[in-house]
C-alpha atoms as a PDB file:
ATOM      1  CA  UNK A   1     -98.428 -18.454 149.822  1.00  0.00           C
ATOM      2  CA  UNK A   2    -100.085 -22.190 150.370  1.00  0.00           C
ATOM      3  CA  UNK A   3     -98.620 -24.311 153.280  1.00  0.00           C
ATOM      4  CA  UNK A   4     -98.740 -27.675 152.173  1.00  0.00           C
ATOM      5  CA  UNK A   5     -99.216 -29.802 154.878  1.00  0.00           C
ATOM      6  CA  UNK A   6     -99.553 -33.656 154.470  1.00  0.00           C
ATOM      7  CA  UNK A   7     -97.223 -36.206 156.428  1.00  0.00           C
ATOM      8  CA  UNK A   8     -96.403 -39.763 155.110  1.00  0.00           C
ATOM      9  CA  UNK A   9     -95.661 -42.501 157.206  1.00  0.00           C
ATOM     10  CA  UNK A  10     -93.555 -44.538 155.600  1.00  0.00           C
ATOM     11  CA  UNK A  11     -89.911 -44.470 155.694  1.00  0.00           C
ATOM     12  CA  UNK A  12     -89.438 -44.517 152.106  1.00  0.00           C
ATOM     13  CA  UNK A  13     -91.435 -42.407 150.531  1.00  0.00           C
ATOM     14  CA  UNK A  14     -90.597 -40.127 153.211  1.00  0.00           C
ATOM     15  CA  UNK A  15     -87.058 -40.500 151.739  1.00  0.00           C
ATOM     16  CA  UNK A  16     -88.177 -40.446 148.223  1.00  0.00           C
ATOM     17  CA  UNK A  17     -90.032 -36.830 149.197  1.00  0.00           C
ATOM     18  CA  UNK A  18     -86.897 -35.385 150.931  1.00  0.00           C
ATOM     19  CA  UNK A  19     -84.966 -36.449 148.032  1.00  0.00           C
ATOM     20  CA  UNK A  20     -87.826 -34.865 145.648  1.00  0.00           C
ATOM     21  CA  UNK A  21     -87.395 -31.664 148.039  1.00  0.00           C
ATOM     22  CA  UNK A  22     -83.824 -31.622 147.288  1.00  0.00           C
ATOM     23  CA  UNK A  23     -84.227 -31.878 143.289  1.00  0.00           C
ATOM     24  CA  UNK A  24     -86.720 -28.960 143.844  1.00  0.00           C
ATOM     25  CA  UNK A  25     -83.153 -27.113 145.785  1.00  0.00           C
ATOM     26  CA  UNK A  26     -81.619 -27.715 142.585  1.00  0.00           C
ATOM     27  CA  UNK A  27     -83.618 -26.869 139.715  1.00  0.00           C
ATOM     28  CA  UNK A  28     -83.894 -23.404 142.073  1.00  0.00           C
ATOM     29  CA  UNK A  29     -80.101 -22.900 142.293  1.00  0.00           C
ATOM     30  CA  UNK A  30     -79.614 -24.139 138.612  1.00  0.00           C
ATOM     31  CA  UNK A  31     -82.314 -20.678 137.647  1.00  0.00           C
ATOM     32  CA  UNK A  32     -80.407 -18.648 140.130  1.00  0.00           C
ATOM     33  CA  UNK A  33     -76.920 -19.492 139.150  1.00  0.00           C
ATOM     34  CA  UNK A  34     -77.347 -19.111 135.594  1.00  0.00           C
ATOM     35  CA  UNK A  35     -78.491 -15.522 136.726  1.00  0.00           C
ATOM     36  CA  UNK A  36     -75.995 -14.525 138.329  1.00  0.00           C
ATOM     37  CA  UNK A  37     -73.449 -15.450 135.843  1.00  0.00           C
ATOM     38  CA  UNK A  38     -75.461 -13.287 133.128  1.00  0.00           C
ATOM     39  CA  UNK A  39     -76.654 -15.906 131.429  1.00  0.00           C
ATOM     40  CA  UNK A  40     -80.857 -16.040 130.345  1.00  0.00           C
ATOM     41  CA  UNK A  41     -82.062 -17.981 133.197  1.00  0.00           C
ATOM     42  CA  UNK A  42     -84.991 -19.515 131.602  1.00  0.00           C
ATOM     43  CA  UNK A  43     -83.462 -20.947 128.374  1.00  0.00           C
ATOM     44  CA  UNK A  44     -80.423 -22.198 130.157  1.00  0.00           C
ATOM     45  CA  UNK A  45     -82.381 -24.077 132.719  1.00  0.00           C
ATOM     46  CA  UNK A  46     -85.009 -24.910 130.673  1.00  0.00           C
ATOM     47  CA  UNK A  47     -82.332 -26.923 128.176  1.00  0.00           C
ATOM     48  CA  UNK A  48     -80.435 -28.152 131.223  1.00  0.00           C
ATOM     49  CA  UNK A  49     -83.561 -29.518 132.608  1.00  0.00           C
ATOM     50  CA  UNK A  50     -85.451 -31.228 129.817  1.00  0.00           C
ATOM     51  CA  UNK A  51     -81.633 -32.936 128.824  1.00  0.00           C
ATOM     52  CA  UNK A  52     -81.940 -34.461 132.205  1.00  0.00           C
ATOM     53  CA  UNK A  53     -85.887 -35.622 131.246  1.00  0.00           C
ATOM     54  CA  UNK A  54     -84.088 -37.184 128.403  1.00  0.00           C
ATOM     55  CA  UNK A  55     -82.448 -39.707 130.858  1.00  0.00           C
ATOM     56  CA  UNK A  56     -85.141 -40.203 132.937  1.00  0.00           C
ATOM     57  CA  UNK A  57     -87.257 -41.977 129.816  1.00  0.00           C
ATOM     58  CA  UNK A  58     -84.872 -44.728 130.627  1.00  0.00           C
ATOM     59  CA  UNK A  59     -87.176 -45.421 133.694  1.00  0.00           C
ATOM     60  CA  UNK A  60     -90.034 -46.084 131.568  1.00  0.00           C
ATOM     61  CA  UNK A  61     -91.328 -48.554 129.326  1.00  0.00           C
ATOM     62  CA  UNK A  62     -90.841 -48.930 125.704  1.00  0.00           C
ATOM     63  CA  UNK A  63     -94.839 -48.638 124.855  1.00  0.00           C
ATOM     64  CA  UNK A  64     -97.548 -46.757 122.860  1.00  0.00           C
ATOM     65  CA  UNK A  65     -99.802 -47.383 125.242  1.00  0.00           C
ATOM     66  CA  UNK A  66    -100.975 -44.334 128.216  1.00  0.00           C
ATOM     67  CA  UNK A  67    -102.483 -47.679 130.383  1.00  0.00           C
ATOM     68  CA  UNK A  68     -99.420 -49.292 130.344  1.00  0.00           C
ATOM     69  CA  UNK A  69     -97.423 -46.386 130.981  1.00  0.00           C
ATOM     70  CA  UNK A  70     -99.240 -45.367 133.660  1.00  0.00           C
ATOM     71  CA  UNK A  71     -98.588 -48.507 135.440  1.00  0.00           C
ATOM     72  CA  UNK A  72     -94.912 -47.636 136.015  1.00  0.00           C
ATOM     73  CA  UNK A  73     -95.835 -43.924 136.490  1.00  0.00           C
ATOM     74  CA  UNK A  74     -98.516 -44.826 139.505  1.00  0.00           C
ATOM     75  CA  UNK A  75     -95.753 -46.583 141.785  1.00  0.00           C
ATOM     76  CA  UNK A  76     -96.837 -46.741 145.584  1.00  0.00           C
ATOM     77  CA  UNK A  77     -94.182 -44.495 147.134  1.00  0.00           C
ATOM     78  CA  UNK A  78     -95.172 -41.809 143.703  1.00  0.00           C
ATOM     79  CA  UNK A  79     -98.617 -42.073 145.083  1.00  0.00           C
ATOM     80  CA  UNK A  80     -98.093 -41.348 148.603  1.00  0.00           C
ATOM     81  CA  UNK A  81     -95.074 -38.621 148.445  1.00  0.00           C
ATOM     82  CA  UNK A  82     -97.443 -36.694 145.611  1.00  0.00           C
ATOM     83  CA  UNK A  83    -100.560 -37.769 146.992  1.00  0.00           C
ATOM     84  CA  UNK A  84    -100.819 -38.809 143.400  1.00  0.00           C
ATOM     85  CA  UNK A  85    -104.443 -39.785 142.273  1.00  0.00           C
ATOM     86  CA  UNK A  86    -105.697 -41.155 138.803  1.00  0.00           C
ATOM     87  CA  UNK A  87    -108.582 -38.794 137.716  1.00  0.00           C
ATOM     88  CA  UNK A  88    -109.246 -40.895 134.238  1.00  0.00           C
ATOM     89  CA  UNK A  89    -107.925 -43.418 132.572  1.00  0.00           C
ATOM     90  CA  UNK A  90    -108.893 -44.685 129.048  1.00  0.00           C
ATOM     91  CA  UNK A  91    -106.509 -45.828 126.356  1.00  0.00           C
ATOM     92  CA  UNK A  92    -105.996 -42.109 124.720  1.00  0.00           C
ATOM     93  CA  UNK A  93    -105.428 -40.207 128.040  1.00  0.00           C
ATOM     94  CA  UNK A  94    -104.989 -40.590 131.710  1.00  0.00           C
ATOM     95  CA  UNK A  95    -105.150 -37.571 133.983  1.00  0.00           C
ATOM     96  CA  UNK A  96    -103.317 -37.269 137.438  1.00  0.00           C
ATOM     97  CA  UNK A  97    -103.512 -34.929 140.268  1.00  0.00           C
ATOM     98  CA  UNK A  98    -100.615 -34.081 142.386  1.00  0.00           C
ATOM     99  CA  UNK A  99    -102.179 -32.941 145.638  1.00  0.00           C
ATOM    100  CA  UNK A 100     -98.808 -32.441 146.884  1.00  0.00           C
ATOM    101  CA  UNK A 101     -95.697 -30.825 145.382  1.00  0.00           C
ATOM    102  CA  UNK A 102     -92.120 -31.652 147.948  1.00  0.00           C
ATOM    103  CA  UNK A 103     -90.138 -29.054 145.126  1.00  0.00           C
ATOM    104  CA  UNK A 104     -92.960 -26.366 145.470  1.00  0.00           C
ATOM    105  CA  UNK A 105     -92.532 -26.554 149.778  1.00  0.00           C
ATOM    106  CA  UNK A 106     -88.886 -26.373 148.993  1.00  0.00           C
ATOM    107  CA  UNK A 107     -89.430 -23.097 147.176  1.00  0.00           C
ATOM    108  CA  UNK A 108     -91.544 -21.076 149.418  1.00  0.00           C
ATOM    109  CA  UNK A 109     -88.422 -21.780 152.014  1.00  0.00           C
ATOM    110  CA  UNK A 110     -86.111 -19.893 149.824  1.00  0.00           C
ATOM    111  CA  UNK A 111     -87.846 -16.525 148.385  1.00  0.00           C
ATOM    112  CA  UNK A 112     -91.617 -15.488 148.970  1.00  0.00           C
ATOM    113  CA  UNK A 113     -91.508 -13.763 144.797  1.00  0.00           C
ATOM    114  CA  UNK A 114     -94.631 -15.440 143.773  1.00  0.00           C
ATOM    115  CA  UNK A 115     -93.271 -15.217 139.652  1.00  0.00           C
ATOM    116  CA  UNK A 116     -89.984 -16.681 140.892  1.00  0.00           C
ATOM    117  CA  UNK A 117     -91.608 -19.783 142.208  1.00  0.00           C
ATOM    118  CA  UNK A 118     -93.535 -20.163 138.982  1.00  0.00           C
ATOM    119  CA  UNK A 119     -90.733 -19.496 136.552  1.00  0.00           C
ATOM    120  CA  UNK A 120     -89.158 -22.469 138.459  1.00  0.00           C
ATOM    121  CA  UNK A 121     -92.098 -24.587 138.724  1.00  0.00           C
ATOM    122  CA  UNK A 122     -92.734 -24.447 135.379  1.00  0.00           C
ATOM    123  CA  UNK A 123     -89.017 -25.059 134.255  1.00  0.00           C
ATOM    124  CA  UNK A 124     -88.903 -28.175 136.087  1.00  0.00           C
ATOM    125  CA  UNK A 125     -91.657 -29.541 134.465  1.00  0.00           C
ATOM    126  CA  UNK A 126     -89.656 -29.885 131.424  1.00  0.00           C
ATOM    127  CA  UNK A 127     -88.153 -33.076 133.267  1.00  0.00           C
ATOM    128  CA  UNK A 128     -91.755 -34.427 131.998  1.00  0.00           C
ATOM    129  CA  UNK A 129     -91.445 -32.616 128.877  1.00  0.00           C
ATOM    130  CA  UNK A 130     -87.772 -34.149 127.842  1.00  0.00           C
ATOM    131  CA  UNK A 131     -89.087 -37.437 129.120  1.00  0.00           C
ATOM    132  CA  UNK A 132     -92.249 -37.340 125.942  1.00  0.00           C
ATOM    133  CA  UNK A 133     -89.980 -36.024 123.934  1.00  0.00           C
ATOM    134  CA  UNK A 134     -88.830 -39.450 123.006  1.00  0.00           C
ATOM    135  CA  UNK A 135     -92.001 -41.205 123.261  1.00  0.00           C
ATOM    136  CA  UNK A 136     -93.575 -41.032 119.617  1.00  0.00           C
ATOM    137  CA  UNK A 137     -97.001 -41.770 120.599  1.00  0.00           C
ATOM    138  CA  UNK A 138     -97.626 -40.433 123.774  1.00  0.00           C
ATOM    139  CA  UNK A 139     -97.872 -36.594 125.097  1.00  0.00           C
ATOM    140  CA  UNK A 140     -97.738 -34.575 128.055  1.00  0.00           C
ATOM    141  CA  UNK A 141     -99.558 -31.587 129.099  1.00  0.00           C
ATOM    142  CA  UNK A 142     -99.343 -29.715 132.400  1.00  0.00           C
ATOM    143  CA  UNK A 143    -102.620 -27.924 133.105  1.00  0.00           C
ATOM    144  CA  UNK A 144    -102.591 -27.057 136.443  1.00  0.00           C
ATOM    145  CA  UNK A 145    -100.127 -26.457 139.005  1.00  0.00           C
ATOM    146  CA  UNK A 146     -99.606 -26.009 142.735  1.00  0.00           C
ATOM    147  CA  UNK A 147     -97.226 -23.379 142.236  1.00  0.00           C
ATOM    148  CA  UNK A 148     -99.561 -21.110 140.196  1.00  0.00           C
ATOM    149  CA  UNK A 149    -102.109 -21.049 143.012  1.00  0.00           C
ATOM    150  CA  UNK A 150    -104.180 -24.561 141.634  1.00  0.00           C
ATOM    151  CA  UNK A 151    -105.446 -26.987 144.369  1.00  0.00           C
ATOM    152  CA  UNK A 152    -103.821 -29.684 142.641  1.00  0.00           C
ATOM    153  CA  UNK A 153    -100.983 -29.819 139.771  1.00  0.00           C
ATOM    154  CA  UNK A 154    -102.865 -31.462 136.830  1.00  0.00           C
ATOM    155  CA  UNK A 155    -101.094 -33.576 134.494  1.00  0.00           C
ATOM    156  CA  UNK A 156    -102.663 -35.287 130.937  1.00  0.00           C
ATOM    157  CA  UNK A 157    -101.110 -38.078 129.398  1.00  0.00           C
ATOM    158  CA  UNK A 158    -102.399 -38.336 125.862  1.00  0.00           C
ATOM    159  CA  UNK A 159    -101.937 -40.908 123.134  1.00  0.00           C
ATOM    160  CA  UNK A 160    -100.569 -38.500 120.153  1.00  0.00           C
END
């Protein structure tokens, strides 16, 4: 399993990761608890999940437009507790690399089970995927990710 080492300095977004570290807790208890009270783990976080996406769109703008969006995507403390970078830009898609994951070092704490961490991974991406839900004209794909072994978690923004 990857270490992921990379230290911020600031106080906030050293905050903002711990608190990212702690959703990452969750979504990992949400898959486990649903388990454990015979319930399909997958569909029942994976609905729980992308309802909580849903609210998140609040904390976006009201646009068509990937540029604009990505302006309130690429905050400063986003960039530094992801180690976010912006690959391309153009008015149909922007791509962003995560070169850091706080929910993914949060996960190799509690079980080593490789398909575990990747059922989870990819369940919590559905966050992302309820937030595009309700945007009409712009998309979301997740092509690479930290947890599946990738350098980098790789994720398009595409004008629909």
């Amino acid at each position: 399993m990857k270490k992921q080492t990379t230290p911020i300095q600031d106080s906030t977004s050293q905050e903002l990761r711990k608190a990212n570290e702690m959703r990452g807790l969750w979504y990992y208890q949400l898959v486990q608890s649903a388990a454990a009270y015979g319930l399909d783990k997958e569909t029942f976080a994976r609905g729980a999940i992308r309802k909580l996406g849903n609210l998140y769109r609040n904390n976006y703008p009201d646009t068509d437009s990937v540029p604009e969006f990505m302006g309130s995507f690429l905050t400063d403390h986003n960039l530094k507790q992801f180690r976010m970078e912006l690959v391309d830009l153009t008015d149909e898609e922007a791509v962003v690399h995560f070169h850091y994951c706080p929910m993914f070092g949060a996960w190799c704490q509690l079980t080593e089970d490789q398909d575990e961490i990747y059922l989870i991974c990819d369940c919590a991406m559905d966050v992302d995927r309820g937030v595009f839900d309700l945007y009409e004209h712009i998309g979301f794909r997740l092509e690479k990710a930290i947890a599946c072994g990738d350098e980098v978690c790789e994720l398009h923004f595409i004008k629909k």
